[in-house]
C-alpha atoms as a PDB file:
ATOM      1  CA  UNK A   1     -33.045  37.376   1.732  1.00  0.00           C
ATOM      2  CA  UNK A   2     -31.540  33.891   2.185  1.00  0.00           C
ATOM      3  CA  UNK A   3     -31.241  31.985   5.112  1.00  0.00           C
ATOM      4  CA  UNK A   4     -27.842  30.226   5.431  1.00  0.00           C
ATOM      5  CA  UNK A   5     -29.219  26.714   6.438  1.00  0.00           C
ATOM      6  CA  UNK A   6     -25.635  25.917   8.290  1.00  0.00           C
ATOM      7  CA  UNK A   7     -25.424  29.013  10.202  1.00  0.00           C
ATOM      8  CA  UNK A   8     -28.783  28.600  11.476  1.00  0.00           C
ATOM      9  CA  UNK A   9     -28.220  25.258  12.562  1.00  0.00           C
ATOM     10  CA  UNK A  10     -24.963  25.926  14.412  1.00  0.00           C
ATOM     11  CA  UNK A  11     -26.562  29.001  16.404  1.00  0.00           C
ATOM     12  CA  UNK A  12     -29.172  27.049  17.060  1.00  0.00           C
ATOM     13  CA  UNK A  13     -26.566  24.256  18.874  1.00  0.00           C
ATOM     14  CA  UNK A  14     -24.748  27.004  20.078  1.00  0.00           C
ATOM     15  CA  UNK A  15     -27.688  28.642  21.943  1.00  0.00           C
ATOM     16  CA  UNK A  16     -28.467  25.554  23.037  1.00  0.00           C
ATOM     17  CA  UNK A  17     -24.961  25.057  24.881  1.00  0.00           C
ATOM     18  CA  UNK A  18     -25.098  28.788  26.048  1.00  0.00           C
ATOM     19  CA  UNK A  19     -28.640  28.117  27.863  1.00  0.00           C
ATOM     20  CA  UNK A  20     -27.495  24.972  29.842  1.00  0.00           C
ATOM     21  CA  UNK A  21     -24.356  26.694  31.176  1.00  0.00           C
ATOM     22  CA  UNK A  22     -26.027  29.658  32.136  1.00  0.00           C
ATOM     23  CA  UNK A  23     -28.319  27.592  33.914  1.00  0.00           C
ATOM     24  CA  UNK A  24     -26.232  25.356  35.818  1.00  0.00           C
ATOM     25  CA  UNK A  25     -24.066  28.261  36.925  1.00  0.00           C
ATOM     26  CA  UNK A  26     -26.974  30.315  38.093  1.00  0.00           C
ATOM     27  CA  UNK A  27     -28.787  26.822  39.611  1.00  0.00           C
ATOM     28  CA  UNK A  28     -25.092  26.347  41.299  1.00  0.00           C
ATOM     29  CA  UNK A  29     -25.019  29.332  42.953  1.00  0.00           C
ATOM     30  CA  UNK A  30     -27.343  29.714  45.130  1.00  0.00           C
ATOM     31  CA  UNK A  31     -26.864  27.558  47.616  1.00  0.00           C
ATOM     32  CA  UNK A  32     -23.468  27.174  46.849  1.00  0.00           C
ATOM     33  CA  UNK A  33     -22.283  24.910  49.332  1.00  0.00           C
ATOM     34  CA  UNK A  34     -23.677  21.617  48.033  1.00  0.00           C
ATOM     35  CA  UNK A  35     -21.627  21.746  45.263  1.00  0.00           C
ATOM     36  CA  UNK A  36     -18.507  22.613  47.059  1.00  0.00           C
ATOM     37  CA  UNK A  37     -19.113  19.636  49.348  1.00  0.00           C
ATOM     38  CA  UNK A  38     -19.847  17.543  46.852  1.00  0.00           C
ATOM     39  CA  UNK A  39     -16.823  18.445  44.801  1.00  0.00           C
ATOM     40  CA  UNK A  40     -14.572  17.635  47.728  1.00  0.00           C
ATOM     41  CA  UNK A  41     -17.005  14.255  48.345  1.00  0.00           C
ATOM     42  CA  UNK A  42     -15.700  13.165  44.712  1.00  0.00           C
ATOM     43  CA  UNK A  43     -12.151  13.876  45.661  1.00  0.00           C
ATOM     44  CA  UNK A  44     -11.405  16.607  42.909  1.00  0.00           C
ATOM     45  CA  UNK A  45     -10.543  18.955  45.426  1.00  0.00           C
ATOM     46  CA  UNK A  46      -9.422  19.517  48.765  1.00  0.00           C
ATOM     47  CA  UNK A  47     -11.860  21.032  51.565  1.00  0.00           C
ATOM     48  CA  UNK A  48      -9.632  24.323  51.770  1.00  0.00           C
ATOM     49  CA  UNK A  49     -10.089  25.438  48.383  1.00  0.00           C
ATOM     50  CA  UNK A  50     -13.474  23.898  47.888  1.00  0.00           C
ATOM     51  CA  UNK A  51     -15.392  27.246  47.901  1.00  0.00           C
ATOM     52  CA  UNK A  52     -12.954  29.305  45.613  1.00  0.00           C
ATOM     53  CA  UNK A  53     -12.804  26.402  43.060  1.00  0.00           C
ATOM     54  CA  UNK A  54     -16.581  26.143  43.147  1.00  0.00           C
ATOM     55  CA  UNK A  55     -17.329  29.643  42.655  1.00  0.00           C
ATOM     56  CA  UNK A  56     -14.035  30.000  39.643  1.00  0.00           C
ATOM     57  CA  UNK A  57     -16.215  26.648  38.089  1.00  0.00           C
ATOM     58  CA  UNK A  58     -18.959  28.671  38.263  1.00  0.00           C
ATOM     59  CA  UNK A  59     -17.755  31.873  36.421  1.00  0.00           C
ATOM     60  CA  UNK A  60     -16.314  29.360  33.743  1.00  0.00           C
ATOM     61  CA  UNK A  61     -19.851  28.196  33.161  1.00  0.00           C
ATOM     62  CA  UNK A  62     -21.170  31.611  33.226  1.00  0.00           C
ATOM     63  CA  UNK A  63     -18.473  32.823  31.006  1.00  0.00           C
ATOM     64  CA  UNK A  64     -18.405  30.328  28.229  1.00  0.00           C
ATOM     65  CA  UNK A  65     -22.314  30.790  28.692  1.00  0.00           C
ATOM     66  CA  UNK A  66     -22.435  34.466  27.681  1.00  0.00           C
ATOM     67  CA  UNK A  67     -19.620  34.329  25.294  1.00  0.00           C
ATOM     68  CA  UNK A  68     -21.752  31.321  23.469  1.00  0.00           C
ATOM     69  CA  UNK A  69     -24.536  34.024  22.867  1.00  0.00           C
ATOM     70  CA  UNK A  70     -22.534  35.991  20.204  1.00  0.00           C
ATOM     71  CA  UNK A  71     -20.723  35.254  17.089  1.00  0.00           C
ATOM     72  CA  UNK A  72     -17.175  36.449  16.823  1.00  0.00           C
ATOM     73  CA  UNK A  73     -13.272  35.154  16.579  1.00  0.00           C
ATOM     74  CA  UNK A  74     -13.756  33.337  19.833  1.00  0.00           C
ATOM     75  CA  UNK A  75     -16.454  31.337  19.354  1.00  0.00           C
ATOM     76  CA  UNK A  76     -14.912  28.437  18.617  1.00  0.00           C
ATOM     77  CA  UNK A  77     -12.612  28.475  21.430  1.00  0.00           C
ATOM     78  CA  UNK A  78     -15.364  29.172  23.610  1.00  0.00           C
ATOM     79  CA  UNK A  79     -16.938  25.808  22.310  1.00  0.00           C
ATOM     80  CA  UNK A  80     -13.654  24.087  22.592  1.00  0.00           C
ATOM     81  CA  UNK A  81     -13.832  25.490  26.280  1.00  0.00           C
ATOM     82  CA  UNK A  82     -16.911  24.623  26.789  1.00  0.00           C
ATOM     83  CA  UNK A  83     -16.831  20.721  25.671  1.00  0.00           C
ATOM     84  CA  UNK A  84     -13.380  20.747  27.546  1.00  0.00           C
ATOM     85  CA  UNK A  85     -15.441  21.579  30.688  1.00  0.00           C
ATOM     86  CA  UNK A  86     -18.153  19.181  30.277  1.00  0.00           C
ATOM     87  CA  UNK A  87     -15.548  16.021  29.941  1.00  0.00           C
ATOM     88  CA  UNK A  88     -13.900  17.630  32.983  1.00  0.00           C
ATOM     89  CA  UNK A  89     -17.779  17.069  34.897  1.00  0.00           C
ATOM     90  CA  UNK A  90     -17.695  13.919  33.275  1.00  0.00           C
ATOM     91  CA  UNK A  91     -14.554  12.606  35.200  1.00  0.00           C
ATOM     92  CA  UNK A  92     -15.920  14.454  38.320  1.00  0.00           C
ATOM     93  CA  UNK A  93     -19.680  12.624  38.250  1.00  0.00           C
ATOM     94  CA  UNK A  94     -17.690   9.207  37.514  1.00  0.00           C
ATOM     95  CA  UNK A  95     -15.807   9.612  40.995  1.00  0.00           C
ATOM     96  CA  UNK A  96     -18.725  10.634  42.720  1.00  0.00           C
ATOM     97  CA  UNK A  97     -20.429   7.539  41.184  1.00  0.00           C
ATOM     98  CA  UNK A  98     -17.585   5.434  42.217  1.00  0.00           C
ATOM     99  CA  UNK A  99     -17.223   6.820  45.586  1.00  0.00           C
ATOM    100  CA  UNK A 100     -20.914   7.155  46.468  1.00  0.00           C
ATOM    101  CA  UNK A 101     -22.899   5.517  44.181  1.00  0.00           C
ATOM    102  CA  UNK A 102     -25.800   6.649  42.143  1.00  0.00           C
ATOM    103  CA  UNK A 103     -27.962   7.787  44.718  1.00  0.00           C
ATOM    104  CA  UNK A 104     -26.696  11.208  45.676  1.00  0.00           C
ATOM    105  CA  UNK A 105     -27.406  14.621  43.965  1.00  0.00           C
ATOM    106  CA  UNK A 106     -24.705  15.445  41.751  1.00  0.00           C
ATOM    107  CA  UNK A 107     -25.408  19.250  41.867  1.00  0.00           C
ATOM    108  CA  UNK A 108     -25.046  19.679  38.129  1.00  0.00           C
ATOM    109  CA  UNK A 109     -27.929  21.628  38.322  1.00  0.00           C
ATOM    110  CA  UNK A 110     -28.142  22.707  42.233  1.00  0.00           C
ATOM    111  CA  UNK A 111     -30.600  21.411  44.525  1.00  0.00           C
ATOM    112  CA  UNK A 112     -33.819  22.859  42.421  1.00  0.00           C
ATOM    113  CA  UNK A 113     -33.311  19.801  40.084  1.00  0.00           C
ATOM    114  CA  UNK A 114     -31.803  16.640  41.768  1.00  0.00           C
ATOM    115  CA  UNK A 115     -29.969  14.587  39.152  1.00  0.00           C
ATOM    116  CA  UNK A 116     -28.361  11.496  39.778  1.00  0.00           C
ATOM    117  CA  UNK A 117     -24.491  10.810  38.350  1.00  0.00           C
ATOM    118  CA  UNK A 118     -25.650   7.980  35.705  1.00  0.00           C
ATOM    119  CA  UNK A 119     -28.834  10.691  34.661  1.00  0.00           C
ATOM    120  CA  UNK A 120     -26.067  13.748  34.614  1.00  0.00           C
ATOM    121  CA  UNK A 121     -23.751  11.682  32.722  1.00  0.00           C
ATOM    122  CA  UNK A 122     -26.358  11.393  29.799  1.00  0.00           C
ATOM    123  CA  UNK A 123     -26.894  14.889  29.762  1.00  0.00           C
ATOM    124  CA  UNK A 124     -23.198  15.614  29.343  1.00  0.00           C
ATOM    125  CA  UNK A 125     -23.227  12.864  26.409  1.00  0.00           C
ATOM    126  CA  UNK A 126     -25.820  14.940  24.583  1.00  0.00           C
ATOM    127  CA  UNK A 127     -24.662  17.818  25.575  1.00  0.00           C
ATOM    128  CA  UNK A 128     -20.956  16.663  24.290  1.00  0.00           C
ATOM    129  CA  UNK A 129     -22.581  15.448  20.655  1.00  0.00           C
ATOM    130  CA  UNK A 130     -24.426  19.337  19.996  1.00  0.00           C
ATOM    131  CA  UNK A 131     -20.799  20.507  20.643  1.00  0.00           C
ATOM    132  CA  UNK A 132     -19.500  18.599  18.656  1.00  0.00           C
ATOM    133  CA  UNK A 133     -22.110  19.489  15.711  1.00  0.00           C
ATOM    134  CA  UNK A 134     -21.367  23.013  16.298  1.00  0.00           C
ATOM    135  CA  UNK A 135     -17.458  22.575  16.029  1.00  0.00           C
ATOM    136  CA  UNK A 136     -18.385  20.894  12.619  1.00  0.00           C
ATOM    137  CA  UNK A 137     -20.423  23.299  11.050  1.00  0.00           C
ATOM    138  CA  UNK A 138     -18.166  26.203  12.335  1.00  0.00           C
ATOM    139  CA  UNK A 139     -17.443  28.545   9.409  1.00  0.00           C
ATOM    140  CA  UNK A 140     -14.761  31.830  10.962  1.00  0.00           C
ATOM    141  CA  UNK A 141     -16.066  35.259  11.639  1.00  0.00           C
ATOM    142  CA  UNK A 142     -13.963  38.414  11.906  1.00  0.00           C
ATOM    143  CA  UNK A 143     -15.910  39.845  14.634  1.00  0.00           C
ATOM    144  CA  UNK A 144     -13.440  40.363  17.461  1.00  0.00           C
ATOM    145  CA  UNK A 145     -14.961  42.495  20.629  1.00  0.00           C
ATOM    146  CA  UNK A 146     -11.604  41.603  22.337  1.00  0.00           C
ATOM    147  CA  UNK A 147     -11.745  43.980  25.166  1.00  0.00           C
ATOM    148  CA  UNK A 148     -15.572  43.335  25.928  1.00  0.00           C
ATOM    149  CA  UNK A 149     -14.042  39.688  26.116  1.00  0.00           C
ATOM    150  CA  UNK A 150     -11.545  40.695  28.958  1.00  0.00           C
ATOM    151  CA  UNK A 151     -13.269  43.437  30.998  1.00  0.00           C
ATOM    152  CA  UNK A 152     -16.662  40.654  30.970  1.00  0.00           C
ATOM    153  CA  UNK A 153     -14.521  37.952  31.948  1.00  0.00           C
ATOM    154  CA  UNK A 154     -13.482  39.887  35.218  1.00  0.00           C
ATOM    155  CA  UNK A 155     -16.749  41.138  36.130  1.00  0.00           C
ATOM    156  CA  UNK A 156     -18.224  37.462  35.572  1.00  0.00           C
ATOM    157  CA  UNK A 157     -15.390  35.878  37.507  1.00  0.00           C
ATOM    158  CA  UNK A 158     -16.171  38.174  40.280  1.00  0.00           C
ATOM    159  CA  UNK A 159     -19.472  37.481  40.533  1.00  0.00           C
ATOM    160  CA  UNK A 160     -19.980  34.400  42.048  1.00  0.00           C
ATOM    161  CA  UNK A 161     -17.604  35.713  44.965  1.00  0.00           C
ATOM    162  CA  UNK A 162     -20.034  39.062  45.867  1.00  0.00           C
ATOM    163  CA  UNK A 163     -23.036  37.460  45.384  1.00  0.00           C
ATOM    164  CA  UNK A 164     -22.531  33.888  47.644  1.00  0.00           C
ATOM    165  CA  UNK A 165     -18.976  35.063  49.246  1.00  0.00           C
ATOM    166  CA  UNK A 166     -17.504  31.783  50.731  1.00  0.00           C
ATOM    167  CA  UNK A 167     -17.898  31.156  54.384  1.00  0.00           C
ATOM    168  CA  UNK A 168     -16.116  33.593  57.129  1.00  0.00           C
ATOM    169  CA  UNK A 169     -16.141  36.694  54.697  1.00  0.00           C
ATOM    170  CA  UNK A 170     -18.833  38.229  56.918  1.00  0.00           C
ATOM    171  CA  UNK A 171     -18.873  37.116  60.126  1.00  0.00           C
ATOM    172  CA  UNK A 172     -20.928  37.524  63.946  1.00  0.00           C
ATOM    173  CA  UNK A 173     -18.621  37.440  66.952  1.00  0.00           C
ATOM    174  CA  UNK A 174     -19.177  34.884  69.318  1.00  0.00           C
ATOM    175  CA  UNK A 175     -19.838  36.243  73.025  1.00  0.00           C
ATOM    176  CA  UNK A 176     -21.240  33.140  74.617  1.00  0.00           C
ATOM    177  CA  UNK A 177     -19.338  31.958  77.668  1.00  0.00           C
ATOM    178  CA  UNK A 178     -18.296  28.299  77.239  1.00  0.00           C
ATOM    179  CA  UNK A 179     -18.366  25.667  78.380  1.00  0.00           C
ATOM    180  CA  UNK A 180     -21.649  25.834  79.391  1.00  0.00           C
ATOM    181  CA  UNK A 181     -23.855  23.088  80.581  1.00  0.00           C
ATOM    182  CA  UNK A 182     -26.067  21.476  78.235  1.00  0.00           C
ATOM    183  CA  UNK A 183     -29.766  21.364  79.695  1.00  0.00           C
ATOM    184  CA  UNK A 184     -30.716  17.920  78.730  1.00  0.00           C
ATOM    185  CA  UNK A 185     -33.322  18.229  81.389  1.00  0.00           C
ATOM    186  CA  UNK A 186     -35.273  19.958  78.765  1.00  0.00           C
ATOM    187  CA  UNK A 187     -35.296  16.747  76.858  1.00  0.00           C
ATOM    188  CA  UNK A 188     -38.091  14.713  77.200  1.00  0.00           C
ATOM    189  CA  UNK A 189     -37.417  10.922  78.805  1.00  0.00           C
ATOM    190  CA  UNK A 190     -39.336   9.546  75.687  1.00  0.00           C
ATOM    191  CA  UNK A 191     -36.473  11.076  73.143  1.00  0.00           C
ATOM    192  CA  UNK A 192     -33.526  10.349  75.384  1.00  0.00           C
ATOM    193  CA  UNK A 193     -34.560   6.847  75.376  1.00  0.00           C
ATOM    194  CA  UNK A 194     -34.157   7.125  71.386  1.00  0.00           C
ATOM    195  CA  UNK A 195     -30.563   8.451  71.800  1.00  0.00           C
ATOM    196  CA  UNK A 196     -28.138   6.315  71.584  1.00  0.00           C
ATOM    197  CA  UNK A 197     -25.752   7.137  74.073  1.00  0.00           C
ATOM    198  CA  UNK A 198     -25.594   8.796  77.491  1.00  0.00           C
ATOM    199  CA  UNK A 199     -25.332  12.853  76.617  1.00  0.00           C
ATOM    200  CA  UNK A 200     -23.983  13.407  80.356  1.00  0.00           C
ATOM    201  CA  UNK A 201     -20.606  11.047  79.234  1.00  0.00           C
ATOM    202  CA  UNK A 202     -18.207  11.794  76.559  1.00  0.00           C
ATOM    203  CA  UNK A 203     -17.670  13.500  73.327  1.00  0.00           C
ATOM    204  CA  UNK A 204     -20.292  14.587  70.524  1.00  0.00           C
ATOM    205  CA  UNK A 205     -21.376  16.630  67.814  1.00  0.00           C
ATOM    206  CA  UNK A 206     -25.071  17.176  68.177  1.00  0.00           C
ATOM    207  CA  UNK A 207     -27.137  18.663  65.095  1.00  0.00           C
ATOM    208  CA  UNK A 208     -30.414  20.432  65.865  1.00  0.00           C
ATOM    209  CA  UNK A 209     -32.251  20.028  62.353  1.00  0.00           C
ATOM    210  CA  UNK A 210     -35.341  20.567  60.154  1.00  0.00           C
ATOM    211  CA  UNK A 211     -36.975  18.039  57.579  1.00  0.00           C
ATOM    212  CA  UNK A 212     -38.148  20.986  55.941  1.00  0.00           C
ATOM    213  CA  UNK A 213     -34.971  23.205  55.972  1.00  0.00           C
ATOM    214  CA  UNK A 214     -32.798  24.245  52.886  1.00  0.00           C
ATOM    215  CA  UNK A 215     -29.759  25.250  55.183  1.00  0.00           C
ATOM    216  CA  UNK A 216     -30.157  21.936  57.452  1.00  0.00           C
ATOM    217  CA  UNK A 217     -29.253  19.812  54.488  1.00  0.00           C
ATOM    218  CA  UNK A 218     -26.204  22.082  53.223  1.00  0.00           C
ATOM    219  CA  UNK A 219     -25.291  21.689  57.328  1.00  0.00           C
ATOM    220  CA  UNK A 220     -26.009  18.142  57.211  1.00  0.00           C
ATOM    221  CA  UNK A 221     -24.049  17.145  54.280  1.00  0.00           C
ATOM    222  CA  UNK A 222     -21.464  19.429  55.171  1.00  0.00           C
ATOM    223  CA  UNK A 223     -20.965  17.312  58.619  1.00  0.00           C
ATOM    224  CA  UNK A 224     -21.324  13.625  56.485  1.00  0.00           C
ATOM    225  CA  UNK A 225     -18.059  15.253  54.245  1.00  0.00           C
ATOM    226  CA  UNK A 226     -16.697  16.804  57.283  1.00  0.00           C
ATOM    227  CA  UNK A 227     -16.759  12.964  59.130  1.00  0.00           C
ATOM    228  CA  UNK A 228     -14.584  11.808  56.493  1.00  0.00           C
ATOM    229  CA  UNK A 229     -11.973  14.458  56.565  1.00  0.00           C
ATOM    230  CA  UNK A 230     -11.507  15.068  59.975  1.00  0.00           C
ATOM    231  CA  UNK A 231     -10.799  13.189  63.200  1.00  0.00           C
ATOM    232  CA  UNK A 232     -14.722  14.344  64.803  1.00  0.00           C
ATOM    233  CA  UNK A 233     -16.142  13.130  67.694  1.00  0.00           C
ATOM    234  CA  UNK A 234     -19.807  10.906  67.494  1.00  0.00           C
ATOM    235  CA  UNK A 235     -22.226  12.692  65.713  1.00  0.00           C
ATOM    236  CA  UNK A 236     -25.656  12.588  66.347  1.00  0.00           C
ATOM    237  CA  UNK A 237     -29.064  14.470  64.547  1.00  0.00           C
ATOM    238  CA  UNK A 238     -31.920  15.450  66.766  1.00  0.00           C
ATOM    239  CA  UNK A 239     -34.595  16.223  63.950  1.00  0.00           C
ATOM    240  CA  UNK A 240     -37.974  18.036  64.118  1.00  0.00           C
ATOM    241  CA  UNK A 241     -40.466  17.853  61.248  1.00  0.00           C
ATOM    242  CA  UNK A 242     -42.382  15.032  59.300  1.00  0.00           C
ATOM    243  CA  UNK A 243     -39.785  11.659  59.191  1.00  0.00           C
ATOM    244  CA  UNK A 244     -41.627  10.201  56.070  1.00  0.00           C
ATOM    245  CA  UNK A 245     -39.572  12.877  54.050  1.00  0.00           C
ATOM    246  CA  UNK A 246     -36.570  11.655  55.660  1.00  0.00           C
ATOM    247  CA  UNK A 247     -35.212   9.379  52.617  1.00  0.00           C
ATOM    248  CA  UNK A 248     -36.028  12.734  50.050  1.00  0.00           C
ATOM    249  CA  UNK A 249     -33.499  14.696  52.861  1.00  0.00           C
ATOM    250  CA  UNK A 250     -31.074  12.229  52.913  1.00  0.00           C
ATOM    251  CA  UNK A 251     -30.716  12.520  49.266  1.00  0.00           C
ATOM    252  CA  UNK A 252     -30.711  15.971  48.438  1.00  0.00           C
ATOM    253  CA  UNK A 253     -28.104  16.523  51.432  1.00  0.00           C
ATOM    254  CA  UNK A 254     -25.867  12.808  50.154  1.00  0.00           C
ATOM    255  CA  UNK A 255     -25.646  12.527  53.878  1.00  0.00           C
ATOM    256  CA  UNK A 256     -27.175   9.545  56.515  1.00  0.00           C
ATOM    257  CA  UNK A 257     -26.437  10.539  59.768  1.00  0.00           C
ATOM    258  CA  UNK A 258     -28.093   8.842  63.127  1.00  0.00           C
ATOM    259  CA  UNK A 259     -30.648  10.145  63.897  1.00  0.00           C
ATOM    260  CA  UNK A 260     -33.893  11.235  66.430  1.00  0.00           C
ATOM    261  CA  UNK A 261     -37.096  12.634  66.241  1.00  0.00           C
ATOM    262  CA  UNK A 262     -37.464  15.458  68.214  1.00  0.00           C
ATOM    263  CA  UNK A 263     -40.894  16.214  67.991  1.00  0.00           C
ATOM    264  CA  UNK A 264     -41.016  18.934  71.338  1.00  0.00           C
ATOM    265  CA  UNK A 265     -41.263  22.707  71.316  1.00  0.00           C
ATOM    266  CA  UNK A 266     -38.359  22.459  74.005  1.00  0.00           C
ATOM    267  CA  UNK A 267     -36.109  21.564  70.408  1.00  0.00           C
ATOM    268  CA  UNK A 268     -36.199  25.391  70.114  1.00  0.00           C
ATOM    269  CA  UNK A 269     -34.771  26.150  73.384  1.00  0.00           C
ATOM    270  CA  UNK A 270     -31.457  24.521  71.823  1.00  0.00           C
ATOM    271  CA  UNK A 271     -31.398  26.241  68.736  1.00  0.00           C
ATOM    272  CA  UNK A 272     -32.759  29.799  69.988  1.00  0.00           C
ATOM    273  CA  UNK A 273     -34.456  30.060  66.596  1.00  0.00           C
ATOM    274  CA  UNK A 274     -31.850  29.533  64.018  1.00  0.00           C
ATOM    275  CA  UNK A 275     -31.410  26.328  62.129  1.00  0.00           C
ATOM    276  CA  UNK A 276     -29.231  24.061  61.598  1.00  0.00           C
ATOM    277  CA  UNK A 277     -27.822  24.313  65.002  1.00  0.00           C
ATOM    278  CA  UNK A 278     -24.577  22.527  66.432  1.00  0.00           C
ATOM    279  CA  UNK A 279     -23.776  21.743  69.427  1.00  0.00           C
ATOM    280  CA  UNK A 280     -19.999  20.364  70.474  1.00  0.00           C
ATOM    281  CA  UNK A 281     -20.143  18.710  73.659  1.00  0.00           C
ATOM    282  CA  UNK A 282     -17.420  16.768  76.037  1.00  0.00           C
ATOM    283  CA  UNK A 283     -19.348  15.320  79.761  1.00  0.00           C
ATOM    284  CA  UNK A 284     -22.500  17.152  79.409  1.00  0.00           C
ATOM    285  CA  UNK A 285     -20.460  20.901  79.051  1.00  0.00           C
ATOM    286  CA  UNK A 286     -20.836  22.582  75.189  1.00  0.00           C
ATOM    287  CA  UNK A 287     -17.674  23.430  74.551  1.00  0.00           C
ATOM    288  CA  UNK A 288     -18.363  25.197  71.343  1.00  0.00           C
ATOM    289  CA  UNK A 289     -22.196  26.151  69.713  1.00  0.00           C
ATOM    290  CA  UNK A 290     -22.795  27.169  65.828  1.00  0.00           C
ATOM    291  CA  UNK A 291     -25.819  28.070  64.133  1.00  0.00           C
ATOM    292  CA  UNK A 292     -26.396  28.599  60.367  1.00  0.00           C
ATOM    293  CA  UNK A 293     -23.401  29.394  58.181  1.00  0.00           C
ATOM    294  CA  UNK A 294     -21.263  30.171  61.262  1.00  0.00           C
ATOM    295  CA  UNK A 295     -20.353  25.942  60.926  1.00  0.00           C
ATOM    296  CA  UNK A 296     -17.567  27.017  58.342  1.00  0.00           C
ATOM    297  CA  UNK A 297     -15.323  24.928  57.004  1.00  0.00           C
ATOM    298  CA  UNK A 298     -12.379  26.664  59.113  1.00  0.00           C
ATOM    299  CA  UNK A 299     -14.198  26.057  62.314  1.00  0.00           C
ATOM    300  CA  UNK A 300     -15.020  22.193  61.539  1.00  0.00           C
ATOM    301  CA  UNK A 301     -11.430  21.759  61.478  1.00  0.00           C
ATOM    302  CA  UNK A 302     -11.159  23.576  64.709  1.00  0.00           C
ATOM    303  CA  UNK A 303     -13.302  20.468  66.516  1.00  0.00           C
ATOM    304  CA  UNK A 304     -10.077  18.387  67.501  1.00  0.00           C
ATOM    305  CA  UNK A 305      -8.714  21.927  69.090  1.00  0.00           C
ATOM    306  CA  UNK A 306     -11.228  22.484  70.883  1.00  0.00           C
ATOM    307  CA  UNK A 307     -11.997  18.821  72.550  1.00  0.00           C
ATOM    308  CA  UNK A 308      -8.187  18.751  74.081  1.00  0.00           C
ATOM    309  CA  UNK A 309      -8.340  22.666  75.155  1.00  0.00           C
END
């Protein structure tokens, strides 16, 4: 039996392709919302369609992935698609490196493995040269699996929206009673001094977080993007955990708010357990209070609203 030398090699790059799209999409997914904000931080897309275009990039990945696994009539589309894709990350990691430099997490590969723009780039360049070699060596099969094609392409493409669904799918009703006031007598003198600004006087966004917290940084960049887009009031971060990790959150969230330590077990009376916590607040009275994924996209854009009600 005889090996055909070609063949092998162009699997080989073809595996190869299949393993890092499978990856990112999976790497993507979960959490999500870093790469919708960060699409919408490179201007590719607007904030309303953010999480629908994420999760459709996504199934693409996952798609062209799984299709790259077998040998039929499709293949070389599916390679095609595939380098088509990557030059379409390319443009998208050169706005985000023109926009916010090279020290942000592009989200190529989620937040397990941070990788700047410039280092993502690369990848993409290699990743654009084995597709290349794969196109070259292609020699036509008449495998077709047509239907397994269209009925896989569904089920992938619905995927990403039961497993992460976007933001207000699911969601708690809100019975608190607002405005209530906001007990900064439970703040400790020593932190007030550190803030900034008089919290019995005007308007703010106030954002209870964790060092330590997964979900704080997907709130926390979500609220740098949201500064950008919408007309908000100050913000301000009161944050509880160890501040020499600080710069490593700041760059896995692409955000830099202002900020204070809040180093008190009174920080919990504020966020009743759940973290990242928000607080909107006009002359000392919370006008409106989120915790975890209730801070939607649909709600940040509800902030003006609510300051003039």
């Amino acid at each position: 039996m005889t090996i055909d030398k070609k063949f092998a090699l162009r699997y080989l790059f073809q595996l190869l392709i299949a393993a890092v799209f499978l990856v990112s999409a999976w790497l993507k997914l979960a959490p999500i919302e870093p790469f919708e904000l960060t699409l919408v931080d490179s201007g590719l897309v607007p904030w309303s369609i953010s999480p629908y275009a994420a999760r459709l990039l996504i199934a693409l990945e996952a798609f062209i992935g799984v299709g790259l696994l077998f040998n039929t009539k499709f293949t070389k589309l599916l390679l095609k698609s595939g380098l088509y894709l990557t030059l379409f990350f390319c443009v998208y990691l050169l706005l985000l490196w023109w926009f916010r430099g090279n020290d942000v997490n592009c989200g190529c590969f989620g937040t397990l493995f941070s990788m700047t723009p410039i280092e993502s780039l690369l990848k993409n360049a290699l990743l654009i040269i084995i597709s290349l070699g794969a196109l070259r060596l292609f020699t036509p099969t008449p495998r077709n699996f047509k239907w397994i094609y269209i009925v896989g392409g569904i089920a992938i493409a619905a995927l990403p929206f039961i497993l992460n669904p976007p933001d207000g799918y699911f969601s708690n009703i809100d019975e608190t009673q607002y405005p209530y006031k906001l007990r900064t007598e439970l703040i400790p003198d020593t932190i007030k001094a550190n803030i900034p600004f008089n919290m019995e006087e005007g308007e703010y966004l106030i954002a209870f977080l964790s060092i330590s917290c997964p979900h704080c940084r997907v709130g926390a960049q979500k609220l740098s993007v949201a500064a950008k887009k919408h007309d908000l009031p100050r913000i301000h971060a009161l944050f509880i955990g160890d501040e020499s990790k600080m710069d490593e959150f700041r760059f896995e969230s692409n955000s830099n708010l202002p900020y204070t330590m809040y180093r008190e077990n009174s920080f919990f009376k504020f966020t009743k357990g759940v973290l990242p916590t928000f607080l909107l607040v006009k002359n000392g009275q919370v006008l409106k209070r989120w915790s975890g994924a209730a801070f939607s996209y649909d709600e940040i854009a509800k902030i003006p609203s609510y300051l003039i009600e």
